[in-house]
N, C-alpha and C. Protein backbone atom coordinates (compact mmCIF):
# COMPACT_ATOMS: atom_id res chain seq x y z
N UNK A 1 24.22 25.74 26.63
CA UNK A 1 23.56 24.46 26.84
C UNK A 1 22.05 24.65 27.00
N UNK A 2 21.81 25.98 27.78
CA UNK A 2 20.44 25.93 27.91
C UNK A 2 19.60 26.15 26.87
N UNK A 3 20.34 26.94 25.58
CA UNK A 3 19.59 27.78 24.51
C UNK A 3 19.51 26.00 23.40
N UNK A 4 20.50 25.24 23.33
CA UNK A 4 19.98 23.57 23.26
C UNK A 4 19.27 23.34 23.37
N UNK A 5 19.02 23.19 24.69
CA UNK A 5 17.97 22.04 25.46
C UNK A 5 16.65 23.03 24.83
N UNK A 6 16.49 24.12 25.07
CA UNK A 6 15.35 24.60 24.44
C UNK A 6 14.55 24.83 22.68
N UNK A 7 15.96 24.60 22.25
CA UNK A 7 15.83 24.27 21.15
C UNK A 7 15.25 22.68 20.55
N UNK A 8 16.19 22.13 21.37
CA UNK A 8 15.75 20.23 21.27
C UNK A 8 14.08 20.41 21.65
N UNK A 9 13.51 20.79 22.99
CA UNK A 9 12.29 20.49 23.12
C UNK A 9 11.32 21.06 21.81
N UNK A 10 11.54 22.15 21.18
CA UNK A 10 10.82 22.62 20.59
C UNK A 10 10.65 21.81 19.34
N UNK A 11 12.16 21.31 18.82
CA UNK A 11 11.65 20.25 18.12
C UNK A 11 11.30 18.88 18.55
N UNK A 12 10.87 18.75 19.75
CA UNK A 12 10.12 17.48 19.48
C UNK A 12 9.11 17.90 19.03
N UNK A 13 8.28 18.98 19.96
CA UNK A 13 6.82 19.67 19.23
C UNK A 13 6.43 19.36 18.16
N UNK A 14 7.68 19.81 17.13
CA UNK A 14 7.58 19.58 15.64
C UNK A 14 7.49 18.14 15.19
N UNK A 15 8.34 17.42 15.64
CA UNK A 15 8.68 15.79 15.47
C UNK A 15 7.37 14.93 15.73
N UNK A 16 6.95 15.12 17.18
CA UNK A 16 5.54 14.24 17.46
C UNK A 16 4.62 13.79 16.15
N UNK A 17 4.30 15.00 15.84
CA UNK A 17 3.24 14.76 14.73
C UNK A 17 3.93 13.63 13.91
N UNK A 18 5.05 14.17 13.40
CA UNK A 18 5.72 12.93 12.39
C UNK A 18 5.46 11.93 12.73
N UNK A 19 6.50 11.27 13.84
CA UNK A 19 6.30 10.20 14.42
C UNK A 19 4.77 9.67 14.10
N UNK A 20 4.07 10.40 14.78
CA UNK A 20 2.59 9.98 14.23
C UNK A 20 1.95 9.39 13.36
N UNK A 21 2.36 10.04 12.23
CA UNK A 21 2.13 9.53 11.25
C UNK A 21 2.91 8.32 10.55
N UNK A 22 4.34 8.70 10.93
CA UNK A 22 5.34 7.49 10.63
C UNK A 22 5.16 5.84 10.72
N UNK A 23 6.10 5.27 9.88
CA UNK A 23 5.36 3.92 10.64
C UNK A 23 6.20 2.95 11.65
N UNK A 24 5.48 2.59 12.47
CA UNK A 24 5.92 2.42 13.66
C UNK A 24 6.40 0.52 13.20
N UNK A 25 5.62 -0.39 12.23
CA UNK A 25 6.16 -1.49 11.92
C UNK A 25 5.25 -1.94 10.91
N UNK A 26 5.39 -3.44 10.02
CA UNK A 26 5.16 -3.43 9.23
C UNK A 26 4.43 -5.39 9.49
N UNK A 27 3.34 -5.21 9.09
CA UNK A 27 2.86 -6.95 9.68
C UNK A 27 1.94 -7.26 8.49
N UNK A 28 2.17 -8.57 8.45
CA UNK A 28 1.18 -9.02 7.47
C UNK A 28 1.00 -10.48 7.84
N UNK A 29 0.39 -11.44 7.71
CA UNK A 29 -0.20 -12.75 7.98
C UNK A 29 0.48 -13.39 7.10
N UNK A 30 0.30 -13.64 6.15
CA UNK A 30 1.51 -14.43 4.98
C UNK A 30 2.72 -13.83 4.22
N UNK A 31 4.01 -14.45 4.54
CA UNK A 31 5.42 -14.02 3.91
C UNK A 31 4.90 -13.45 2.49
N UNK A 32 4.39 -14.04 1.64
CA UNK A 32 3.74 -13.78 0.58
C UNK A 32 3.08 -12.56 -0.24
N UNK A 33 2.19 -12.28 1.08
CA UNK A 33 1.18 -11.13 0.73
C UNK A 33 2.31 -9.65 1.04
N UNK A 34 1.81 -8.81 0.65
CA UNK A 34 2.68 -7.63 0.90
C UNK A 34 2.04 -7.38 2.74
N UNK A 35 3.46 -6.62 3.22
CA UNK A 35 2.95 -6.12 4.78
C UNK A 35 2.34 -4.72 4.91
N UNK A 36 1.70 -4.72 5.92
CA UNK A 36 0.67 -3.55 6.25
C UNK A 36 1.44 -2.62 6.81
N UNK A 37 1.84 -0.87 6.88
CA UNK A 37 2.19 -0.61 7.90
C UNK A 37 1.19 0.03 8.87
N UNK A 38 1.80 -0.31 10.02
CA UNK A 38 1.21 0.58 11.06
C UNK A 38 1.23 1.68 12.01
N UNK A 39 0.82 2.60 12.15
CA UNK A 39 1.31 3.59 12.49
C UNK A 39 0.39 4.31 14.02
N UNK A 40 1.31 4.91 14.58
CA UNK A 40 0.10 5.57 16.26
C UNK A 40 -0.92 5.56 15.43
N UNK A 41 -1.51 6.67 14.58
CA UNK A 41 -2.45 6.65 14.41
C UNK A 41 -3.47 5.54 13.84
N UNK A 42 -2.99 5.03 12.47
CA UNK A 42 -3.85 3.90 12.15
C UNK A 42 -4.01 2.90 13.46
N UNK A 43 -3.35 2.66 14.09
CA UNK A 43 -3.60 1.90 14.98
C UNK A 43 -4.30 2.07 15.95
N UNK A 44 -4.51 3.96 16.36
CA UNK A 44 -5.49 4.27 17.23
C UNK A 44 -6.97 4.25 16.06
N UNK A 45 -7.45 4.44 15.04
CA UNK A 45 -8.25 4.39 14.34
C UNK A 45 -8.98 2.97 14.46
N UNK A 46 -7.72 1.52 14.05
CA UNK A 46 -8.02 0.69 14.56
C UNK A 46 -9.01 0.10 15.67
N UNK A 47 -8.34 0.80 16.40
CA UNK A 47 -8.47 0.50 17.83
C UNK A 47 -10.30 0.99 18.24
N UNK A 48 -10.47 2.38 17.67
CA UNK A 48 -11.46 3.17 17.83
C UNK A 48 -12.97 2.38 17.21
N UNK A 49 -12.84 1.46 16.38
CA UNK A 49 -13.24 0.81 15.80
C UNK A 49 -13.81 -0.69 16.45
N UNK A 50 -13.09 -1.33 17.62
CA UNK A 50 -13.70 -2.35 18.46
C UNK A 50 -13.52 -1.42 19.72
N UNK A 51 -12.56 -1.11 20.49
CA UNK A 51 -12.46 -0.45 21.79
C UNK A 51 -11.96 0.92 21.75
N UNK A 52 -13.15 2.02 22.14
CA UNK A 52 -12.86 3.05 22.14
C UNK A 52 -12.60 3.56 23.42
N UNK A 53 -12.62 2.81 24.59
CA UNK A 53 -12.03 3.35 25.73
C UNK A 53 -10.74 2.79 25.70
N UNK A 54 -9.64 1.94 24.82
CA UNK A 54 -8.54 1.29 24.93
C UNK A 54 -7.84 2.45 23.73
N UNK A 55 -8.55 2.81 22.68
CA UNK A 55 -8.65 3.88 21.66
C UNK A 55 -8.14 5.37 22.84
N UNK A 56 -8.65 5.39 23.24
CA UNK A 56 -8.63 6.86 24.10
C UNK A 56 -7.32 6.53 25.10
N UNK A 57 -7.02 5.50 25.84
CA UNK A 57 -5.61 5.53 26.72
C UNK A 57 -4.98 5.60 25.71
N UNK A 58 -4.76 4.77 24.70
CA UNK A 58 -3.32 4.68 23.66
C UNK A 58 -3.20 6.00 23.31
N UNK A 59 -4.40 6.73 22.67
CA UNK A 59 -4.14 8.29 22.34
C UNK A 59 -3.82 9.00 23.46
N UNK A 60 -3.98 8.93 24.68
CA UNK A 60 -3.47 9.80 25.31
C UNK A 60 -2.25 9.91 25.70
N UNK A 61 -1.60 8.21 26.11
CA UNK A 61 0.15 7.58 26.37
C UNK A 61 0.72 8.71 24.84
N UNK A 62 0.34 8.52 23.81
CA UNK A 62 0.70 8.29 22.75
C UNK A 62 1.03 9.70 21.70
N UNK A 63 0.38 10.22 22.11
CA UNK A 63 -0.14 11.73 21.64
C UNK A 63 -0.46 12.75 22.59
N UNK A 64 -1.34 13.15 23.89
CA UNK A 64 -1.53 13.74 25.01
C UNK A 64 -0.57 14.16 25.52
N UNK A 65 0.23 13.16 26.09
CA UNK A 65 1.50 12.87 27.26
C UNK A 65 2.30 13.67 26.83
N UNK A 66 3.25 13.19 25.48
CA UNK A 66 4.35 14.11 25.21
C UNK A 66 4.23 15.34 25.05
N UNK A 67 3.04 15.51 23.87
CA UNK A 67 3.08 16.85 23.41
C UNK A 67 2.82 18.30 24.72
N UNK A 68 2.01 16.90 25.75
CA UNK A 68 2.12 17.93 27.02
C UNK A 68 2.77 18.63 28.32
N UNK A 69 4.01 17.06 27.60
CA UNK A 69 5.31 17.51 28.89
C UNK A 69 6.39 18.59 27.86
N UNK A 70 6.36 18.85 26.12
CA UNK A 70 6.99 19.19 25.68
C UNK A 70 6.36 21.19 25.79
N UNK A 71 5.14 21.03 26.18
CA UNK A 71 4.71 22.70 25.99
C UNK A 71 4.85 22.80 27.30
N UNK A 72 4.76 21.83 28.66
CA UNK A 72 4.58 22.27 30.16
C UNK A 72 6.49 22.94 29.83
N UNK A 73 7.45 22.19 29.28
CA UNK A 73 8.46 22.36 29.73
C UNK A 73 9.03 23.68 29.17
N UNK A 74 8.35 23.54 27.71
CA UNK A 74 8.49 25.34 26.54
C UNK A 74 8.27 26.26 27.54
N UNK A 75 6.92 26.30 27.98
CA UNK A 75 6.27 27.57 28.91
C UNK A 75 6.86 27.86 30.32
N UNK A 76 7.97 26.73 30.67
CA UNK A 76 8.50 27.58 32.12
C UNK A 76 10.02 27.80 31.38
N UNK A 77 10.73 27.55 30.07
CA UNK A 77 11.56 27.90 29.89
C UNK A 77 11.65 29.50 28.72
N UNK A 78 10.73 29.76 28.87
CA UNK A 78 10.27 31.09 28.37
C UNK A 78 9.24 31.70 29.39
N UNK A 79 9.37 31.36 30.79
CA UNK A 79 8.86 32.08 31.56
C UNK A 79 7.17 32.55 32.04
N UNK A 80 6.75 31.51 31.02
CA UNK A 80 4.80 31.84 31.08
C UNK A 80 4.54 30.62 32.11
N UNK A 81 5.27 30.03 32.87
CA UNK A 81 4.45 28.87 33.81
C UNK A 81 5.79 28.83 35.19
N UNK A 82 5.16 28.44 36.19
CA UNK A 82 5.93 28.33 37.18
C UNK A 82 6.57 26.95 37.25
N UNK A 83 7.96 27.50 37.69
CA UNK A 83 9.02 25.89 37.84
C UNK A 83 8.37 24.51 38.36
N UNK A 84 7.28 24.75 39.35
CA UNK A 84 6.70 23.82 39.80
C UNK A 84 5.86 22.60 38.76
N UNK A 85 5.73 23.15 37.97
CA UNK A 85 5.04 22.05 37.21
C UNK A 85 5.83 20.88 36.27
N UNK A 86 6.74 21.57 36.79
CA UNK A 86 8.19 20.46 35.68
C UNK A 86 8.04 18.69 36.99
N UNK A 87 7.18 18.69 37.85
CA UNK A 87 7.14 17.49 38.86
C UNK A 87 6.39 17.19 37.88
N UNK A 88 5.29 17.85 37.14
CA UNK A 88 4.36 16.85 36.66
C UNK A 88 4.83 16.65 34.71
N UNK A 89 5.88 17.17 34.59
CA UNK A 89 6.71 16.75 33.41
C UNK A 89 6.86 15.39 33.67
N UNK A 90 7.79 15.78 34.40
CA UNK A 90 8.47 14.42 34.86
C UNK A 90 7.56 12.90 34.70
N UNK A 91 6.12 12.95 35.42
CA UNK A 91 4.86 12.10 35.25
C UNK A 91 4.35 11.55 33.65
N UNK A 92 4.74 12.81 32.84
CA UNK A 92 3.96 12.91 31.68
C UNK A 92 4.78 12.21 30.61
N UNK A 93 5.90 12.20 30.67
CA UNK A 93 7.31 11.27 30.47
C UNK A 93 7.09 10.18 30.83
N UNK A 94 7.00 9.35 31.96
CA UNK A 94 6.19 8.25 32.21
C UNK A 94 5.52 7.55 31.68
N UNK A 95 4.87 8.25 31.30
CA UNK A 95 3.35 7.87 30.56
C UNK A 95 3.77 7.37 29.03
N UNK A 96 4.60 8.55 28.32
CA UNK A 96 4.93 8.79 27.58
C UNK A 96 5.82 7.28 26.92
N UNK A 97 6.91 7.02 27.62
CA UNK A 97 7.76 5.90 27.61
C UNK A 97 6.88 4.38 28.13
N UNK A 98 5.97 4.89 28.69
CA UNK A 98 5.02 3.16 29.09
C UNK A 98 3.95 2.99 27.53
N UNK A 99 4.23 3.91 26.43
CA UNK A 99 3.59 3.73 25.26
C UNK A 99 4.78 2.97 23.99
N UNK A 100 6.13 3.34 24.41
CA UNK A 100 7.50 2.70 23.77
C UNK A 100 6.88 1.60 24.04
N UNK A 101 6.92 1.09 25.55
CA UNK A 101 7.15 -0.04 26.13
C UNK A 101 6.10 -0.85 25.33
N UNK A 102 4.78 -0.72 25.07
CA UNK A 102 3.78 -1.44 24.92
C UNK A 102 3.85 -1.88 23.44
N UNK A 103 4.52 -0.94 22.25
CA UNK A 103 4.60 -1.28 21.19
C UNK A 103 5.46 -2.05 21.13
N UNK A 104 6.91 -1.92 21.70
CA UNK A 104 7.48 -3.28 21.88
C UNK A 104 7.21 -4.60 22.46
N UNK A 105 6.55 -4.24 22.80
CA UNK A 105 6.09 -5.62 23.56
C UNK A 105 4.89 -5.93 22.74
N UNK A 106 4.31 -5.75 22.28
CA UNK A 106 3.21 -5.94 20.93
C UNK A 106 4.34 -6.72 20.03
N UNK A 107 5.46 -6.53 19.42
CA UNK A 107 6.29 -6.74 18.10
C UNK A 107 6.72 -7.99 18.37
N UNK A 108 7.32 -8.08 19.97
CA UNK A 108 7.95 -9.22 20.53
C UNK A 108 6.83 -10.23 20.46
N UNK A 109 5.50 -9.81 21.14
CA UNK A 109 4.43 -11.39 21.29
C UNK A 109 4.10 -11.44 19.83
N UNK A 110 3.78 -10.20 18.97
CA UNK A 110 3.95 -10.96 17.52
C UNK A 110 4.87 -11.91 16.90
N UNK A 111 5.99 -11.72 17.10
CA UNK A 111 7.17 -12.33 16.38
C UNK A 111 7.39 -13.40 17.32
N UNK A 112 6.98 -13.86 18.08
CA UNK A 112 7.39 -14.90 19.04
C UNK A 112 5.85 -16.21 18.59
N UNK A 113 4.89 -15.52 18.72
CA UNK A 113 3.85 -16.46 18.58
C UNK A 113 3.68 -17.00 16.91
N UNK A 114 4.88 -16.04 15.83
CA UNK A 114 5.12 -16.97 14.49
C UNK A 114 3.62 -17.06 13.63
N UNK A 115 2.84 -16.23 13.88
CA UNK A 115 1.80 -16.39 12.81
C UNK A 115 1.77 -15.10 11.85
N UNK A 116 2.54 -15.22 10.76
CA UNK A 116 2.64 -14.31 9.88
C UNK A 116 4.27 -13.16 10.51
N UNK A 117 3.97 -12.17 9.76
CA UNK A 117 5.48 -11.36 9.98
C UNK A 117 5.52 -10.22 10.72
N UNK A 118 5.75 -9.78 11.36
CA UNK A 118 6.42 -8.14 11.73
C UNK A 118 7.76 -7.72 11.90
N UNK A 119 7.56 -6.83 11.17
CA UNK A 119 9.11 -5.86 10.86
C UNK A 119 8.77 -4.62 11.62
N UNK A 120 10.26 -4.26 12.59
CA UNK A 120 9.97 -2.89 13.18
C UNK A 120 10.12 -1.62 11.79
N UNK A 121 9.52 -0.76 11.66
CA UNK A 121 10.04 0.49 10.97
C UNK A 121 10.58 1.69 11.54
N UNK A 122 11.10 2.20 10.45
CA UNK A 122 11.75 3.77 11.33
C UNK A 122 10.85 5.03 12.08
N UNK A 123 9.57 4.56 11.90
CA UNK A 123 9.03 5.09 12.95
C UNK A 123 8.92 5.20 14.17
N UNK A 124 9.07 3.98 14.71
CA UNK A 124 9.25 3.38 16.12
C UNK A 124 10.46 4.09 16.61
N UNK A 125 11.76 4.11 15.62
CA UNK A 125 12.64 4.51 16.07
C UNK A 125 12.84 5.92 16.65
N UNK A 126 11.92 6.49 15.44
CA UNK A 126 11.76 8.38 15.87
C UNK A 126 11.02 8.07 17.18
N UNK A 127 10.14 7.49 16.91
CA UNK A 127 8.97 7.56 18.15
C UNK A 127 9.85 7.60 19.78
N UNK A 128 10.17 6.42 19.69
CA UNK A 128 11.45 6.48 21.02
C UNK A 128 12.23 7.58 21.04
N UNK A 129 13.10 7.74 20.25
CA UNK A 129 14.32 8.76 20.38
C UNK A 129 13.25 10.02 20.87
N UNK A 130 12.50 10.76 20.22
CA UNK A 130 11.66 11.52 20.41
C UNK A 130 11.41 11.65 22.20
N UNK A 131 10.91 10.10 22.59
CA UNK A 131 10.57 10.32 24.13
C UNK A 131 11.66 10.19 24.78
N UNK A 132 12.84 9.66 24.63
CA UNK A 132 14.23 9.28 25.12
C UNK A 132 14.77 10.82 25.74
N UNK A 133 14.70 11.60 24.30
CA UNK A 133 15.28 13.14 24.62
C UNK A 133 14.34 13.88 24.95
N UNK A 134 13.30 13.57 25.03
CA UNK A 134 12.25 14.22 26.59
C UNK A 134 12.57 14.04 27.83
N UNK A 135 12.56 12.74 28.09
CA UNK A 135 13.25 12.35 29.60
C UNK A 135 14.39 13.08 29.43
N UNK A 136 15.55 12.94 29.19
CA UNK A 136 16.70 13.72 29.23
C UNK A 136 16.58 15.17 29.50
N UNK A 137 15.95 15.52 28.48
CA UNK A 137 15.47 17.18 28.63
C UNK A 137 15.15 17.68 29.95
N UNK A 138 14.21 16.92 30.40
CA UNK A 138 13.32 16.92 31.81
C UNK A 138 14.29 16.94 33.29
N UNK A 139 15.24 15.69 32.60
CA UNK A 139 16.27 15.47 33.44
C UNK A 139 17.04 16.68 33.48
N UNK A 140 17.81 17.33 32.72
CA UNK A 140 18.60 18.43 32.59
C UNK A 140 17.89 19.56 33.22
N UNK A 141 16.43 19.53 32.94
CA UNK A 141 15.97 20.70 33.16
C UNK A 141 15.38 21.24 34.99
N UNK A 142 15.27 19.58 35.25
CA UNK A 142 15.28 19.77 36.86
C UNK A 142 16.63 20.59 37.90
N UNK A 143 17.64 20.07 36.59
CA UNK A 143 18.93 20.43 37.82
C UNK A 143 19.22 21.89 37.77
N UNK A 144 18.52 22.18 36.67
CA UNK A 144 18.87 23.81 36.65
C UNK A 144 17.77 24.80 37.36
């Protein structure tokens, strides 16, 4: 189980980036016109473009967080970091999942306020699953 769980984290490592690039949903203003997708990044680019201090939290929830609870957790399960820092896994996961939360909740006030379209894509989906089996990981990895 343990040689798993260490295996799973390592591929998120690998996965993040994807996700990244993946697209997280698909919006456009008229049924008509073709939809845009959007993705962490274009959207942090976006973003970087009117608010670059709102640019810099999203990149960090978004990109920072995981990739940093996924190497804090590599390095005490190969022995280069002390058990103690898996408290601040745990934090970085947090963070991590309050960036799920916000894109959903972006899709919902889109699709609710009816001006033009959004479609979720299979990015979103990696994107979650990705942080889903972090928490889990984290979880498993406390009890041992």
């Amino acid at each position: 189980m343990e040689l798993i769980r260490r295996w799973a984290n390592l591929a998120c490592l690998i996965l993040y980036p994807l996700a990244w690039w993946a697209p997280l949903a698909r919006a456009g203003v008229l049924p008509l016109f073709g939809l845009s997708e959007i993705s962490v990044l274009s959207g942090i680019r976006s973003l970087w473009e009117t608010d670059v201090a709102l640019a810099l939290v999203v990149a960090f929830f978004a990109m920072v967080a995981p990739v940093a609870k996924s190497v804090a957790m590599a390095l005490v399960d190969f022995g280069r970091a002390p058990r103690h820092i898996l408290k601040w896994v745990a934090v970085m996961g947090r963070l991590a999942m309050a960036d799920v939360f916000l894109i959903a909740l972006y899709i919902t006030l889109a699709k609710g306020i009816g001006v033009g379209r959004v479609e979720t894509a299979w990015g979103l989906y990696l994107f979650t699953t990705l942080v889903i089996l972090q928490l889990l990981l984290s979880l498993t990895k406390r009890e041992h």
